[in-house]
PDB file of N, CA and C in Angstrom:
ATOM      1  N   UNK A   1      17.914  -5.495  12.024  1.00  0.00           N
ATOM      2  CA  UNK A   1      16.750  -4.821  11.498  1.00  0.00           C
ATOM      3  C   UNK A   1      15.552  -5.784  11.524  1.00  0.00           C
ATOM      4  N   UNK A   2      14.686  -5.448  12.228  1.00  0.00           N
ATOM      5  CA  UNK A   2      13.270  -6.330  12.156  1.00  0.00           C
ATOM      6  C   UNK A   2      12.435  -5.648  10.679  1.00  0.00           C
ATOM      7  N   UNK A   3      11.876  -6.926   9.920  1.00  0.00           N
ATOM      8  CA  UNK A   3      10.483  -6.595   9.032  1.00  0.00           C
ATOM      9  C   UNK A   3       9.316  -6.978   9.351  1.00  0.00           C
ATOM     10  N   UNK A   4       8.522  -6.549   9.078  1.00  0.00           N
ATOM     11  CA  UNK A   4       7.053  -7.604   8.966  1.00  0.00           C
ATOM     12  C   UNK A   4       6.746  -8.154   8.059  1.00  0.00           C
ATOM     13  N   UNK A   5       6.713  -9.395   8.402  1.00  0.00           N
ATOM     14  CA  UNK A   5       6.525 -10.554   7.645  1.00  0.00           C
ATOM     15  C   UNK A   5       4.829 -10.620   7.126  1.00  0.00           C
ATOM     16  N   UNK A   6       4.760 -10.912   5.506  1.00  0.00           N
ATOM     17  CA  UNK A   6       3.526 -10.818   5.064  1.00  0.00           C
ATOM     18  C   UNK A   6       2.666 -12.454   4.700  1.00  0.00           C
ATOM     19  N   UNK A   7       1.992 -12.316   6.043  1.00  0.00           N
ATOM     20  CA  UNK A   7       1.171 -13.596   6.289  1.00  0.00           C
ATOM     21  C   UNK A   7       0.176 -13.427   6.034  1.00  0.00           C
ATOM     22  N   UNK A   8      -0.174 -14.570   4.553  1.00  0.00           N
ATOM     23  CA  UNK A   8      -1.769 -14.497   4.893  1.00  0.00           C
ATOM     24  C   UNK A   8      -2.241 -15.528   6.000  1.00  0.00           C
ATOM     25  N   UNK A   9      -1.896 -16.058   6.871  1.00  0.00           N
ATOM     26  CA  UNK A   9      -2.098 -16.910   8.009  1.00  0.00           C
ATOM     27  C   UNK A   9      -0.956 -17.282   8.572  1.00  0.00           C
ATOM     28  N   UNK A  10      -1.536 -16.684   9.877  1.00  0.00           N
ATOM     29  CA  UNK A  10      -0.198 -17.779  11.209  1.00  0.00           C
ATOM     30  C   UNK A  10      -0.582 -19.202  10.142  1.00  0.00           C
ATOM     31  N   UNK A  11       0.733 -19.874  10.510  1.00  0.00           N
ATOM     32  CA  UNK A  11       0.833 -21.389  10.506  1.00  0.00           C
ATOM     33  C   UNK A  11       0.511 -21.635  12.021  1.00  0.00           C
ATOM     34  N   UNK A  12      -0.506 -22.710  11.817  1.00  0.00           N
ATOM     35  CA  UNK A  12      -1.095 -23.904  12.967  1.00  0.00           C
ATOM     36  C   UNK A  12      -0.060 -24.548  13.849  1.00  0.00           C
ATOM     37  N   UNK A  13       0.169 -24.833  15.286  1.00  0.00           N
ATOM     38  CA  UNK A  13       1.064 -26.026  15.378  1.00  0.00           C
ATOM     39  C   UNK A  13       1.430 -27.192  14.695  1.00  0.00           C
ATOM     40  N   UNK A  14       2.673 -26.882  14.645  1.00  0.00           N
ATOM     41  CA  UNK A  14       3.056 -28.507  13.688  1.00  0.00           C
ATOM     42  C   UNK A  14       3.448 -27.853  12.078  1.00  0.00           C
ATOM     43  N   UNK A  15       2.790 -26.995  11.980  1.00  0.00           N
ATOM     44  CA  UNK A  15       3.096 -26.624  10.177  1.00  0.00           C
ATOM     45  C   UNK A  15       4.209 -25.636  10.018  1.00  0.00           C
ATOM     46  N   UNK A  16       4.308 -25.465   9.099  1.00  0.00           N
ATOM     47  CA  UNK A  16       5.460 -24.798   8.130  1.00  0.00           C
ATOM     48  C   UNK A  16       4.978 -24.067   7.398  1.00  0.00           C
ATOM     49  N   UNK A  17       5.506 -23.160   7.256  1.00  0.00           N
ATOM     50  CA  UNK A  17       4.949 -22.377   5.552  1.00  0.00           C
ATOM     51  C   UNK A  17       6.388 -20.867   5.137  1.00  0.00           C
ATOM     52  N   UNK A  18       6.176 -21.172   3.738  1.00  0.00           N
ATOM     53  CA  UNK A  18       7.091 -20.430   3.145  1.00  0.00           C
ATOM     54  C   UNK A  18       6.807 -18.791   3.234  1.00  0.00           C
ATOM     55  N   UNK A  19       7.775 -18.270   3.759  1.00  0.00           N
ATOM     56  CA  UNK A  19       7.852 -16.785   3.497  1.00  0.00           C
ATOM     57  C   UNK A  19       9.105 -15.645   3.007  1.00  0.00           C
ATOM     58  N   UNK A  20       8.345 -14.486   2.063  1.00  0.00           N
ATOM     59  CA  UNK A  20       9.942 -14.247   1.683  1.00  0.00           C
ATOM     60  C   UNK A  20       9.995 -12.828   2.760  1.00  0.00           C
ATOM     61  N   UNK A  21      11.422 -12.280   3.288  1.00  0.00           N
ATOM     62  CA  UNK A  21      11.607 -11.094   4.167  1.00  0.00           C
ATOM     63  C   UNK A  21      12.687 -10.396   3.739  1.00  0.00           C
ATOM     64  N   UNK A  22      12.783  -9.651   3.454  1.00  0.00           N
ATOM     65  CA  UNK A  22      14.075  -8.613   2.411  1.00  0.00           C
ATOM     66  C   UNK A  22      14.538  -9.296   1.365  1.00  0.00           C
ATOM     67  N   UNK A  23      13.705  -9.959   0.448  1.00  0.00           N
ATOM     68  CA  UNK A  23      14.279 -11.027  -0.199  1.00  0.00           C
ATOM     69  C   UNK A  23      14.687 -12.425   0.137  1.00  0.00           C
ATOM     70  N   UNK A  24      14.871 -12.415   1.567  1.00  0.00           N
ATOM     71  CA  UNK A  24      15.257 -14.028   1.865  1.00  0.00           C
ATOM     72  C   UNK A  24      13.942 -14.553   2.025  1.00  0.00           C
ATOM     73  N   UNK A  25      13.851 -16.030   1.272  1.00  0.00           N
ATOM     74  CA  UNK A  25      13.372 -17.188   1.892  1.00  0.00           C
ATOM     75  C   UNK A  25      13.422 -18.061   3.087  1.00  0.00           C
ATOM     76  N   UNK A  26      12.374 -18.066   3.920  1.00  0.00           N
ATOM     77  CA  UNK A  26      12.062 -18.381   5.195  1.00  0.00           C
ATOM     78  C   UNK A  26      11.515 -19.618   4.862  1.00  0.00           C
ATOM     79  N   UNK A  27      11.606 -20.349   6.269  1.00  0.00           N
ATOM     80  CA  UNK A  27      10.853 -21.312   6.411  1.00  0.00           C
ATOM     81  C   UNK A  27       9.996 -20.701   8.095  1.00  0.00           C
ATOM     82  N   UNK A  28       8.579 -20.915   7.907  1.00  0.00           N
ATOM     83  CA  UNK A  28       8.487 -19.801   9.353  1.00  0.00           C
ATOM     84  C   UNK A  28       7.558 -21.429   9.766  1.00  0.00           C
ATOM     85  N   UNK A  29       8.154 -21.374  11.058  1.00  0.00           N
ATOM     86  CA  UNK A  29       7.176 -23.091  11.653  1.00  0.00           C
ATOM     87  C   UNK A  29       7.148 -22.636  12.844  1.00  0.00           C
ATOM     88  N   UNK A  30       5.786 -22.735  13.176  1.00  0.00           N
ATOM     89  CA  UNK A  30       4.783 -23.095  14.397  1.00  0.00           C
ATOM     90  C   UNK A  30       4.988 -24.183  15.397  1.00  0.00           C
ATOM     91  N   UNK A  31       6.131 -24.418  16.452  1.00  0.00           N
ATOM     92  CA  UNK A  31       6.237 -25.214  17.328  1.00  0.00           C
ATOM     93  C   UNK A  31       5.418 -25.120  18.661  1.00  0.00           C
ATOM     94  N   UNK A  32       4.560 -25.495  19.082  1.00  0.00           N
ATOM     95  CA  UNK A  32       3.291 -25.476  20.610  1.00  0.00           C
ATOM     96  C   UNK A  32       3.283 -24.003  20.495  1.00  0.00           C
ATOM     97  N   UNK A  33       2.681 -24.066  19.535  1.00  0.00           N
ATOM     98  CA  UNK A  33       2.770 -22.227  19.618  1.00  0.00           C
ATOM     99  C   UNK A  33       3.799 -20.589  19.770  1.00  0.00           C
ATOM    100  N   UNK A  34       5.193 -21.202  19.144  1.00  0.00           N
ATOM    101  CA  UNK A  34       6.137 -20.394  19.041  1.00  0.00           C
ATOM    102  C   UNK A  34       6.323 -20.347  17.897  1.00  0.00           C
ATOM    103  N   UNK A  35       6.673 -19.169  17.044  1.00  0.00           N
ATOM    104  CA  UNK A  35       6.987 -19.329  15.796  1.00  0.00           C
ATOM    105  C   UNK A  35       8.446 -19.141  15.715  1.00  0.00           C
ATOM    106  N   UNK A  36       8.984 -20.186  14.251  1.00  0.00           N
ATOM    107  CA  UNK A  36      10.871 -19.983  14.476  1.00  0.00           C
ATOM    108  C   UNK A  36      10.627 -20.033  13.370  1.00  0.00           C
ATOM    109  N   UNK A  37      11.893 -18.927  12.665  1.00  0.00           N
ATOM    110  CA  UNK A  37      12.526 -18.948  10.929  1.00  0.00           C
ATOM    111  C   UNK A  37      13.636 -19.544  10.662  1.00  0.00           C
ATOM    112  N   UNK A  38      13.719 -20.422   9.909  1.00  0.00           N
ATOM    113  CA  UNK A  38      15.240 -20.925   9.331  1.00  0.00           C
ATOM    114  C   UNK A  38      15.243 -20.338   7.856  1.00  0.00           C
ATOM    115  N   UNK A  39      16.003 -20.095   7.496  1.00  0.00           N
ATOM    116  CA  UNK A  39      16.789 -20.741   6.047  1.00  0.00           C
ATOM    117  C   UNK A  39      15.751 -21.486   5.335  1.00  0.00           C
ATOM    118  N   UNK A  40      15.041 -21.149   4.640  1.00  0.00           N
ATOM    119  CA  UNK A  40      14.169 -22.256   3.487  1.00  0.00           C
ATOM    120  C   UNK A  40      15.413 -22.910   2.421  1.00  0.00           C
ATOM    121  N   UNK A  41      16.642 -23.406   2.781  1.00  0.00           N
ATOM    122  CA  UNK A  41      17.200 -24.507   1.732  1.00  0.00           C
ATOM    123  C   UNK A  41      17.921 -25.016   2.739  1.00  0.00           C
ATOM    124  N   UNK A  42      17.892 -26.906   2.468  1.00  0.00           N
ATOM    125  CA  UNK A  42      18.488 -27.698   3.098  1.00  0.00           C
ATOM    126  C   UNK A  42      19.991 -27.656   2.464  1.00  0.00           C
ATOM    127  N   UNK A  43      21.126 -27.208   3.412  1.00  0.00           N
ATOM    128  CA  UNK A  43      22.668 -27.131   2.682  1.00  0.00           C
ATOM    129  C   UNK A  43      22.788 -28.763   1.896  1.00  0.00           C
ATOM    130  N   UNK A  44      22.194 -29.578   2.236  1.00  0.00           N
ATOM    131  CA  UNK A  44      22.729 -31.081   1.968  1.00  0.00           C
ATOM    132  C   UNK A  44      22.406 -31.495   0.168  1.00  0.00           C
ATOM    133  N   UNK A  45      20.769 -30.815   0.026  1.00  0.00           N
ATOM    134  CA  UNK A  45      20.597 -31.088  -1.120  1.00  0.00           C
ATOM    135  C   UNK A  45      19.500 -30.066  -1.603  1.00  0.00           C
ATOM    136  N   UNK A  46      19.739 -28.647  -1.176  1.00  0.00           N
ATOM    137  CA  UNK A  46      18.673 -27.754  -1.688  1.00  0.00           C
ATOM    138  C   UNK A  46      17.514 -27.673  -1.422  1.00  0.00           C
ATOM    139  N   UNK A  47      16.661 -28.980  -0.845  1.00  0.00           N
ATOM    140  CA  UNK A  47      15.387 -28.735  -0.980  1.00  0.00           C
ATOM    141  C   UNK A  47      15.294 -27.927  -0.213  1.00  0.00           C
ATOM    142  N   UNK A  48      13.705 -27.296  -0.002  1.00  0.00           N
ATOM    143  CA  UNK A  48      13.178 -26.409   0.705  1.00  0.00           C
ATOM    144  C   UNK A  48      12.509 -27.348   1.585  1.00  0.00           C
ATOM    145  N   UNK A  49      13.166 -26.400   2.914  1.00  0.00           N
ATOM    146  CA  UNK A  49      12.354 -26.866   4.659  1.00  0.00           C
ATOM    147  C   UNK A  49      11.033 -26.475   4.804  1.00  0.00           C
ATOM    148  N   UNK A  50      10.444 -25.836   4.227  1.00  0.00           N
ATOM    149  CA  UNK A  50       9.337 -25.694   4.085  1.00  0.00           C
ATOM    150  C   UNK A  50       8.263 -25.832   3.918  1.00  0.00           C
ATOM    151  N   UNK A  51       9.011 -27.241   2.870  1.00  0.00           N
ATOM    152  CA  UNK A  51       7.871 -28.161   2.727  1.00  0.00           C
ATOM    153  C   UNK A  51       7.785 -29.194   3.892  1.00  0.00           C
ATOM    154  N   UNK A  52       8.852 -29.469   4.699  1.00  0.00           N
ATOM    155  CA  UNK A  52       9.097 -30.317   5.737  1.00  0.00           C
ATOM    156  C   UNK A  52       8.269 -30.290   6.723  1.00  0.00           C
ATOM    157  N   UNK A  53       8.144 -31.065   8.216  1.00  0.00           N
ATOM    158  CA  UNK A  53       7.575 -31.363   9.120  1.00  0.00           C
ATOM    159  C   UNK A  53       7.915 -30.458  10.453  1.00  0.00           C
ATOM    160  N   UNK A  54       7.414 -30.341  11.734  1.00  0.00           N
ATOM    161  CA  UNK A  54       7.666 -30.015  12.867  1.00  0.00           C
ATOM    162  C   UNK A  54       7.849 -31.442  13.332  1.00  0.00           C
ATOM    163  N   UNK A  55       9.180 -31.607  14.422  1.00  0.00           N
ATOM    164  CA  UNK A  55       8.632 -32.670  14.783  1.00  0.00           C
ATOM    165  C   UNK A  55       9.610 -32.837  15.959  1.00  0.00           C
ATOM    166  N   UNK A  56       9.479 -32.439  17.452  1.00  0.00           N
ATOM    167  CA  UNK A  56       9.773 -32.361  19.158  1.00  0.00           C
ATOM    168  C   UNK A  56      10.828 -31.374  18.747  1.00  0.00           C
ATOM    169  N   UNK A  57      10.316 -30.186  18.254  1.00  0.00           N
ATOM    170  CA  UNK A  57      11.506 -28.922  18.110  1.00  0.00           C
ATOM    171  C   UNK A  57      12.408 -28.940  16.885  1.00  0.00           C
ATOM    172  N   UNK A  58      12.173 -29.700  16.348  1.00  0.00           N
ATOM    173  CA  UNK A  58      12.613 -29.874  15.134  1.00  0.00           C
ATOM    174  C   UNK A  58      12.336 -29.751  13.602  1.00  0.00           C
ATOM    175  N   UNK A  59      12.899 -29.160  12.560  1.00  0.00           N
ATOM    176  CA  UNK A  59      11.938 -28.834  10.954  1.00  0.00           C
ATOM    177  C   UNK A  59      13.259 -30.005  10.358  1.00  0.00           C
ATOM    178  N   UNK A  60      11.797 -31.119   9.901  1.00  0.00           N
ATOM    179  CA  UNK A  60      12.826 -32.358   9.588  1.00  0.00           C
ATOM    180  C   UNK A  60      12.593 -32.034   7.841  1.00  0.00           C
ATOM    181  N   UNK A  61      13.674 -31.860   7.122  1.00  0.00           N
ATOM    182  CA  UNK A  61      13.759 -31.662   5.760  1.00  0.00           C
ATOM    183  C   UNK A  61      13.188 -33.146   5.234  1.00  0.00           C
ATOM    184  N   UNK A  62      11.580 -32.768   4.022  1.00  0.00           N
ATOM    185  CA  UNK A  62      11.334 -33.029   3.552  1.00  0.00           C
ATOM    186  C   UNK A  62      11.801 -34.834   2.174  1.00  0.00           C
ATOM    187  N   UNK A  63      12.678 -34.372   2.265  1.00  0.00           N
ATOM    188  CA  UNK A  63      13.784 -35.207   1.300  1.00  0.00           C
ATOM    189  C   UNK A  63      14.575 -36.232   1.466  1.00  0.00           C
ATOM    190  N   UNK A  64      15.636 -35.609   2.781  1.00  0.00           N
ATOM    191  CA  UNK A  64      16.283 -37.192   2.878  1.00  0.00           C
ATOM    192  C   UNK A  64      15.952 -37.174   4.228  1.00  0.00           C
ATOM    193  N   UNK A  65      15.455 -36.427   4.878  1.00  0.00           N
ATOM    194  CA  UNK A  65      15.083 -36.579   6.553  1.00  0.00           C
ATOM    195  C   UNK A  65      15.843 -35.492   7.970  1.00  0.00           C
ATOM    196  N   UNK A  66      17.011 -35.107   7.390  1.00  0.00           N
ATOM    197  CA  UNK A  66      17.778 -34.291   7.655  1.00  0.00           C
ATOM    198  C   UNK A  66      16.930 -33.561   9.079  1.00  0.00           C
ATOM    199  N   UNK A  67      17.352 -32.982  10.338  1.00  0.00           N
ATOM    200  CA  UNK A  67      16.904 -32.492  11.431  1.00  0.00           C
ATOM    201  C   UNK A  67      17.543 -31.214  11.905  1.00  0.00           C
ATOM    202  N   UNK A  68      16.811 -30.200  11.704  1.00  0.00           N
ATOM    203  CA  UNK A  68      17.383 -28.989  11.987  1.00  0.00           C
ATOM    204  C   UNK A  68      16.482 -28.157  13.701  1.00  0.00           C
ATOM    205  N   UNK A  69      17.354 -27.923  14.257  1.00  0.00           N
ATOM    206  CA  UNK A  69      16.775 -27.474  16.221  1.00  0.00           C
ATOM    207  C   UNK A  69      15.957 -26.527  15.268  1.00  0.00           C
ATOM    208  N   UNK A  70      15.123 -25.830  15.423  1.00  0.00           N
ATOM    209  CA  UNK A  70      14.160 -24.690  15.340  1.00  0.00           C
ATOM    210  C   UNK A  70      14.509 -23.564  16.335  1.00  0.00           C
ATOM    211  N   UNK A  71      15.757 -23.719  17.031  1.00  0.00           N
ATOM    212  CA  UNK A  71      15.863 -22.063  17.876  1.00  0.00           C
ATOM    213  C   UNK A  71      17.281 -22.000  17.314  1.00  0.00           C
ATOM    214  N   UNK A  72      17.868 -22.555  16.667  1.00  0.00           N
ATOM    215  CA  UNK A  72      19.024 -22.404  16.287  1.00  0.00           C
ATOM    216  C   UNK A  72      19.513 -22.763  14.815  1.00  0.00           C
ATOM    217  N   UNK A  73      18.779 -23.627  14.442  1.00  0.00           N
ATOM    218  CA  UNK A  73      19.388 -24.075  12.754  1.00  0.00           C
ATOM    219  C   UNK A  73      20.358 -25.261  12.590  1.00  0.00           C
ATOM    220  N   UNK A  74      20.806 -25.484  13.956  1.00  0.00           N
ATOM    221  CA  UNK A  74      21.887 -26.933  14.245  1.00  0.00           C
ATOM    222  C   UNK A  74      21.390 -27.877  13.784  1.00  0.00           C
ATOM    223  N   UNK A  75      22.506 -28.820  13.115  1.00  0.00           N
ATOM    224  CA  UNK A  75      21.716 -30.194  12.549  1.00  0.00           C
ATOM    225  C   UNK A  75      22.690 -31.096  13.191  1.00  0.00           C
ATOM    226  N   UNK A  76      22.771 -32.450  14.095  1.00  0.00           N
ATOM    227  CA  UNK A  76      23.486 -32.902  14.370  1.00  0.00           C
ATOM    228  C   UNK A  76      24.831 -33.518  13.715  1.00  0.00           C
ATOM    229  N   UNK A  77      26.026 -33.733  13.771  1.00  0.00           N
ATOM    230  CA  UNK A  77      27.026 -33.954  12.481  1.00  0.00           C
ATOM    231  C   UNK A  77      26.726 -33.082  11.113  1.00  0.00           C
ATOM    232  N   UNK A  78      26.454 -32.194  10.858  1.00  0.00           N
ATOM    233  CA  UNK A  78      26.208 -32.084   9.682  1.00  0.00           C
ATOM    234  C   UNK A  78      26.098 -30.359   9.512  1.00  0.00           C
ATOM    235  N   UNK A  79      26.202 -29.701   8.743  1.00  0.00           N
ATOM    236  CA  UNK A  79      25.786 -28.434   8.254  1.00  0.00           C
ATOM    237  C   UNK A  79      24.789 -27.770   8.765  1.00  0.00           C
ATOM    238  N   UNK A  80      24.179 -26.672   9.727  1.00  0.00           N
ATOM    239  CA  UNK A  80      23.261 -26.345   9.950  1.00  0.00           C
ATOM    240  C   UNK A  80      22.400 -24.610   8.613  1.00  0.00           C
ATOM    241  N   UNK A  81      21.410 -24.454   9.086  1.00  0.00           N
ATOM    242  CA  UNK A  81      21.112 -23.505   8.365  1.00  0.00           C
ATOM    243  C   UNK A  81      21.219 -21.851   9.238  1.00  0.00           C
ATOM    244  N   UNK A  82      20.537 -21.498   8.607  1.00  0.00           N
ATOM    245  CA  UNK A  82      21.064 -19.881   9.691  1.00  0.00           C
ATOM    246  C   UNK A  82      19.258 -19.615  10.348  1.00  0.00           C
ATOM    247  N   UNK A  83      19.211 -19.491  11.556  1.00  0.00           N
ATOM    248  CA  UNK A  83      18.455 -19.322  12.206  1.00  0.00           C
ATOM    249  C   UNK A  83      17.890 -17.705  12.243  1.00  0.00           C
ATOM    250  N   UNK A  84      16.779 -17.174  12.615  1.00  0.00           N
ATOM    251  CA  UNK A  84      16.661 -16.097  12.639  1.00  0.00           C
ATOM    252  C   UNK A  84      15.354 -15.827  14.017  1.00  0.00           C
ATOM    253  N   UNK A  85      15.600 -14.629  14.559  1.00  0.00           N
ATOM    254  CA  UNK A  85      14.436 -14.205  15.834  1.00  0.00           C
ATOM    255  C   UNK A  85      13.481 -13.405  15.070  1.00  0.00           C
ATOM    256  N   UNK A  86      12.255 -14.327  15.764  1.00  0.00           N
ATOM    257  CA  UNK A  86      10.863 -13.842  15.679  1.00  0.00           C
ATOM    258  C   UNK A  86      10.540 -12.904  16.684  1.00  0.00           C
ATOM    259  N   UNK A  87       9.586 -12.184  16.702  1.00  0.00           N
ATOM    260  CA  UNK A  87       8.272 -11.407  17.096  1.00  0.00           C
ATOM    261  C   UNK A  87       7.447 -10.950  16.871  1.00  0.00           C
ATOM    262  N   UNK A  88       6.369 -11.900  17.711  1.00  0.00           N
ATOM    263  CA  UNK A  88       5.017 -11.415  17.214  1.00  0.00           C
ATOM    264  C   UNK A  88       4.287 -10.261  17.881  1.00  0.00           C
ATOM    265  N   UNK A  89       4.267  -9.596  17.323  1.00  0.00           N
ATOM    266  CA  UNK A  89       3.704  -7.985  17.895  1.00  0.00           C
ATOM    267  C   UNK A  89       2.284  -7.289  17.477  1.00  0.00           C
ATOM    268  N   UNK A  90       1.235  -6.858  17.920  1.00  0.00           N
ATOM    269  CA  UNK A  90       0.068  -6.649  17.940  1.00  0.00           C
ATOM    270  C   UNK A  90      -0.438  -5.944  16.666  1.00  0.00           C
ATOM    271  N   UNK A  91       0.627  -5.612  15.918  1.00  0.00           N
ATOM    272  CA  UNK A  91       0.320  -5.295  14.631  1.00  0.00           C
ATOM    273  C   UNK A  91       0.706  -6.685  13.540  1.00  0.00           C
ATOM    274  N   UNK A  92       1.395  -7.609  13.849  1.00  0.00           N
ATOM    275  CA  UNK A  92       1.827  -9.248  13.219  1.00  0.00           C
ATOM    276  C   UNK A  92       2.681  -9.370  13.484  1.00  0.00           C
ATOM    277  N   UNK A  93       3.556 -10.506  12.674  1.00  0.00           N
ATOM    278  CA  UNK A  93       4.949 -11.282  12.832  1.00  0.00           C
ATOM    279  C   UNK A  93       6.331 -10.356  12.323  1.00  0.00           C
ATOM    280  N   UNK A  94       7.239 -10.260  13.113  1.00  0.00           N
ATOM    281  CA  UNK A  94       8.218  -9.478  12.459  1.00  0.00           C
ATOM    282  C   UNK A  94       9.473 -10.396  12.611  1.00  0.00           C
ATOM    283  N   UNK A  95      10.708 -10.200  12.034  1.00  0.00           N
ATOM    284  CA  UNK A  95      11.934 -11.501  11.570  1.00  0.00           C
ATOM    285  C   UNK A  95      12.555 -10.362  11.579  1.00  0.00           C
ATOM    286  N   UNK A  96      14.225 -10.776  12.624  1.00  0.00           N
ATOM    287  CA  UNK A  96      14.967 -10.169  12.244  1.00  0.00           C
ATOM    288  C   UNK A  96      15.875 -10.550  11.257  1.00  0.00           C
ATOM    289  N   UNK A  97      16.218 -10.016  10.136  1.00  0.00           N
ATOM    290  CA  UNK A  97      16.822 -10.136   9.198  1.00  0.00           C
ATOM    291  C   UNK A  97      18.083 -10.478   9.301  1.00  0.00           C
ATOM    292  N   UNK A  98      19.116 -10.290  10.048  1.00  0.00           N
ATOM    293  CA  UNK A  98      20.360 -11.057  10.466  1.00  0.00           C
ATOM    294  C   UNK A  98      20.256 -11.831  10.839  1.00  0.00           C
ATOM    295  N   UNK A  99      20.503 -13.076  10.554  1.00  0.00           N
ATOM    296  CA  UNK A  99      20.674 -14.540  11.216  1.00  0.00           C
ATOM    297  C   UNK A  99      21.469 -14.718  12.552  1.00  0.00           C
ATOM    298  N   UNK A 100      21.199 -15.379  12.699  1.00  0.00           N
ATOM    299  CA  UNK A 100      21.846 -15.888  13.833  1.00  0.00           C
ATOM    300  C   UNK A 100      22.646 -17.639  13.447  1.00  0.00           C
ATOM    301  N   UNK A 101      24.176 -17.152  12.983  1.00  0.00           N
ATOM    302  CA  UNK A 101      24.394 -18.389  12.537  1.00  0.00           C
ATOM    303  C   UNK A 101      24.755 -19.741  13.163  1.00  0.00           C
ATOM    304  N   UNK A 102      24.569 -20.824  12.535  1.00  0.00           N
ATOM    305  CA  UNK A 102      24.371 -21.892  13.534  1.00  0.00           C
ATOM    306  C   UNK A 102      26.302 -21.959  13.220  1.00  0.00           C
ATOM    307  N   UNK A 103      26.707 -22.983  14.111  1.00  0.00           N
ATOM    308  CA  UNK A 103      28.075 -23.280  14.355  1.00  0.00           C
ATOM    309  C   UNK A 103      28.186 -24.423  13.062  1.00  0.00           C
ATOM    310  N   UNK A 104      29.240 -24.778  12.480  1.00  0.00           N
ATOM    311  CA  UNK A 104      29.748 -25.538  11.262  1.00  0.00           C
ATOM    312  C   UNK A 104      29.688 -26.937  12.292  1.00  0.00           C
ATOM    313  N   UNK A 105      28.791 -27.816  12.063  1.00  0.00           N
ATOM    314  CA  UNK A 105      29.425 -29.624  12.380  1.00  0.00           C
ATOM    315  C   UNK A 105      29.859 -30.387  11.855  1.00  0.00           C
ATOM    316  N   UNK A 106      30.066 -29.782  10.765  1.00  0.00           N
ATOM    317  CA  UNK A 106      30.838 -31.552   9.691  1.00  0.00           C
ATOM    318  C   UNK A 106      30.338 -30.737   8.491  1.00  0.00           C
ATOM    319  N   UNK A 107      30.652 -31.831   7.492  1.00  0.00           N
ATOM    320  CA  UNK A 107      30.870 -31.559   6.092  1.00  0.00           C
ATOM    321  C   UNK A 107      28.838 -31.937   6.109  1.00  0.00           C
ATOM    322  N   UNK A 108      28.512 -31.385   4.337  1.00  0.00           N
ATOM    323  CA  UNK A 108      27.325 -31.780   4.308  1.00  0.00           C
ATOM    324  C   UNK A 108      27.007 -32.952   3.642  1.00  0.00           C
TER     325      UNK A 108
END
């Protein structure tokens, strides 16, 4: 099921910003101009990715540094988050609400 996501602004390249979509918390980040949703909580220690960085395809959690892919939610060795597909469509941003889950790598 796709929603539309309620933006008061695209995020810029490079940024992040929090959004909620059927109730879930997003993290929606702006990579060279693609937008990707993860999971707004890091499995390792809760924080929110949201507040975190873009950085060569990557939303690096805020906290202890942690690196999650942005088309998938994979974190290397470690726990990933659940990824989700964007589209941006001439009326705004829409998220599909089923994740797309990343594969288990290790403990967190």
């Amino acid at each position: 099921m796709w929603s539309r996501v309620e933006l008061v602004e695209r995020p810029e390249p490079g940024e992040v910003v929090r959004v909620k979509v059927q109730g879930l918390g997003l993290a929606l980040a702006n990579h060279e101009g693609c937008l990707f949703a993860l999971e707004d909580r890091c499995p390792h220690a809760g924080a929110p990715l949201s507040n975190g960085s873009v950085v060569e395809g990557r939303l690096v959690c805020a906290w202890h540094g942690r690196e999650y892919e942005l088309s998938s939610g994979q974190c290397d060795g470690y726990v990933g988050v659940a990824s989700f597909a964007v589209d941006e469509r001439a009326d705004g941003v829409y998220v599909q609400t089923e994740p797309r889950t990343p594969s288990p790598a290790g403990s967190p």
